[in-house]
C-alpha atoms as a PDB file:
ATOM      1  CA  UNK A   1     121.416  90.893 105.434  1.00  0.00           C
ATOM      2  CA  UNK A   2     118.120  92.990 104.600  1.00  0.00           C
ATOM      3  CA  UNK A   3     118.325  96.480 106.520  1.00  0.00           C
ATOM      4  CA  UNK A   4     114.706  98.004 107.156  1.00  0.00           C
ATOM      5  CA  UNK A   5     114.136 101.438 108.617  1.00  0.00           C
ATOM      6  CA  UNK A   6     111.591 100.714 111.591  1.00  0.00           C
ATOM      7  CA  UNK A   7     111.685 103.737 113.639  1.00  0.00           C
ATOM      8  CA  UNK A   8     111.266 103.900 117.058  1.00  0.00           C
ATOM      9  CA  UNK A   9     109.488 106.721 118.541  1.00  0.00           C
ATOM     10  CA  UNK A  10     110.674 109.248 121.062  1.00  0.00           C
ATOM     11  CA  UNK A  11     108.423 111.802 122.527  1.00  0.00           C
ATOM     12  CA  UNK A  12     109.353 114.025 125.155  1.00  0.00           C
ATOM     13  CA  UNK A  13     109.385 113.638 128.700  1.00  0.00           C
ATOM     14  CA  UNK A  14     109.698 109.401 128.185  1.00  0.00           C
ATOM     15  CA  UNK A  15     111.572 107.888 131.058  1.00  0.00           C
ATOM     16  CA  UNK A  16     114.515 105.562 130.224  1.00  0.00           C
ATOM     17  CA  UNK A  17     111.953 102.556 130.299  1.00  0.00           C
ATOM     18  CA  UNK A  18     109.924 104.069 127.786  1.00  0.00           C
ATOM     19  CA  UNK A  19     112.335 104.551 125.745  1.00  0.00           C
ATOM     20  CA  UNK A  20     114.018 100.875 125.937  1.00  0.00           C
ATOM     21  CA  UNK A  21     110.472  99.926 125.184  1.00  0.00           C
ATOM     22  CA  UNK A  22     109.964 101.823 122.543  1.00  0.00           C
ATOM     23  CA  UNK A  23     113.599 100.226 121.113  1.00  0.00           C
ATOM     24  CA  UNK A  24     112.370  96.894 121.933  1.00  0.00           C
ATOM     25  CA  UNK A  25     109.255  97.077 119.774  1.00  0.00           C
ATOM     26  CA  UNK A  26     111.009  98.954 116.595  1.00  0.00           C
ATOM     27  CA  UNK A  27     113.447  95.794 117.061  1.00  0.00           C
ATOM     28  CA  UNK A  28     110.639  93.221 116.998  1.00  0.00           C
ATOM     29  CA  UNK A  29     108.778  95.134 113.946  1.00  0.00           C
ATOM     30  CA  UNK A  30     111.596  94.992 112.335  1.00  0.00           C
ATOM     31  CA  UNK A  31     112.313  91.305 112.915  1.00  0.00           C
ATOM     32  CA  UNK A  32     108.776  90.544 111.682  1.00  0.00           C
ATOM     33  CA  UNK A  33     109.009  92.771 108.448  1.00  0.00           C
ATOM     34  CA  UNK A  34     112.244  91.216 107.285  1.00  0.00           C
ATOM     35  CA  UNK A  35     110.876  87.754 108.092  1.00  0.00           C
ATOM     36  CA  UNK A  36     107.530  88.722 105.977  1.00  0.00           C
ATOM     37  CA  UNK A  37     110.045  89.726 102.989  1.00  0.00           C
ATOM     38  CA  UNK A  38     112.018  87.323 102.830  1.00  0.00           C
ATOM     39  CA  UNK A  39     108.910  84.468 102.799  1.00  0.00           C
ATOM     40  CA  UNK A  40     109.857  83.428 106.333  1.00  0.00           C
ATOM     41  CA  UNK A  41     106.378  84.128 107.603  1.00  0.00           C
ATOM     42  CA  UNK A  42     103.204  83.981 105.604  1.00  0.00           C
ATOM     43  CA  UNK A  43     100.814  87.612 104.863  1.00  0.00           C
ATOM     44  CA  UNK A  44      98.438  86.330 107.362  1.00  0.00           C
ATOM     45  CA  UNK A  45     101.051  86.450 110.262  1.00  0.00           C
ATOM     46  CA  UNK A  46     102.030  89.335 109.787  1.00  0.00           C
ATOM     47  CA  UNK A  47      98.961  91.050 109.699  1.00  0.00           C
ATOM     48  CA  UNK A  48      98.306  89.813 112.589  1.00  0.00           C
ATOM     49  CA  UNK A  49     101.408  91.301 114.474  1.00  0.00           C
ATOM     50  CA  UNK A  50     100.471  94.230 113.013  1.00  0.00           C
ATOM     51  CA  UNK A  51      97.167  94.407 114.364  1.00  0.00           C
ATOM     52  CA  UNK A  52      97.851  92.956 117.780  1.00  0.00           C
ATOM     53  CA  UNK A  53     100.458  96.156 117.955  1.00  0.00           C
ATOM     54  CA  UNK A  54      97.884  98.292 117.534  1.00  0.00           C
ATOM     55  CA  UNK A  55      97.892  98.976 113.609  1.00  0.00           C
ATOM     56  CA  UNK A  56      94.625  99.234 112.012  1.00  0.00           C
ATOM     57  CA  UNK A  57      95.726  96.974 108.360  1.00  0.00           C
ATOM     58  CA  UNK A  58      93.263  98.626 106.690  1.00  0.00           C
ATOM     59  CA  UNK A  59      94.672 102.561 107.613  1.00  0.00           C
ATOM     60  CA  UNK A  60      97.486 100.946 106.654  1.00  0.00           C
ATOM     61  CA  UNK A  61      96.686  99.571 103.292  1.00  0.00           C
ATOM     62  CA  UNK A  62      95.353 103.696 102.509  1.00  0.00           C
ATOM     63  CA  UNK A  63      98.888 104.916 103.740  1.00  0.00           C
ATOM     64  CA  UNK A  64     100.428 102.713 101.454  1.00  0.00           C
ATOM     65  CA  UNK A  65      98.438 103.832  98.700  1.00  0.00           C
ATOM     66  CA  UNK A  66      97.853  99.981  97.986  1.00  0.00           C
ATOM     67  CA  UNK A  67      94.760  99.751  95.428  1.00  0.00           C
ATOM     68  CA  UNK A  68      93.655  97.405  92.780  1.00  0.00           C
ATOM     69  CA  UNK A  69      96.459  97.689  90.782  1.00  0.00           C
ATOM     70  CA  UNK A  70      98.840  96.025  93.007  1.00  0.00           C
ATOM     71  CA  UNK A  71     100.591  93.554  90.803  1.00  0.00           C
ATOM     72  CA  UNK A  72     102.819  90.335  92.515  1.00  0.00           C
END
């Protein structure tokens, strides 16, 4: 089995709701990025979970440091 480190976040002063959300979603993004790794689901699906969670791909891409030189 693939283990990925998808945190979820805490911040203070969440309610017990928040928090279970906030589990729920780290669950479901990391569902999504295993299923992305291991070919399960094609780029183009994924990027769109990622933006329709609120991630901006392209901030992304920068954090990642992804360039030019990306080789497959």
């Amino acid at each position: 089995m693939l283990d990925l480190s998808t945190p979820a976040i805490w911040h203070p002063g969440q309610t017990d709701e928040d928090i279970q959300e906030e589990i729920d979603l780290m669950m479901v993004r990391a569902k999504y990025t295993a299923a992305f790794i291991k070919g399960e689901i094609h780029a183009d699906t994924f990027l769109d979970f990622l933006d329709e969670t609120g991630h901006d791909v392209f901030d992304l891409a920068q954090q990642w440091n992804l360039g030019d030189d990306i080789t497959s």
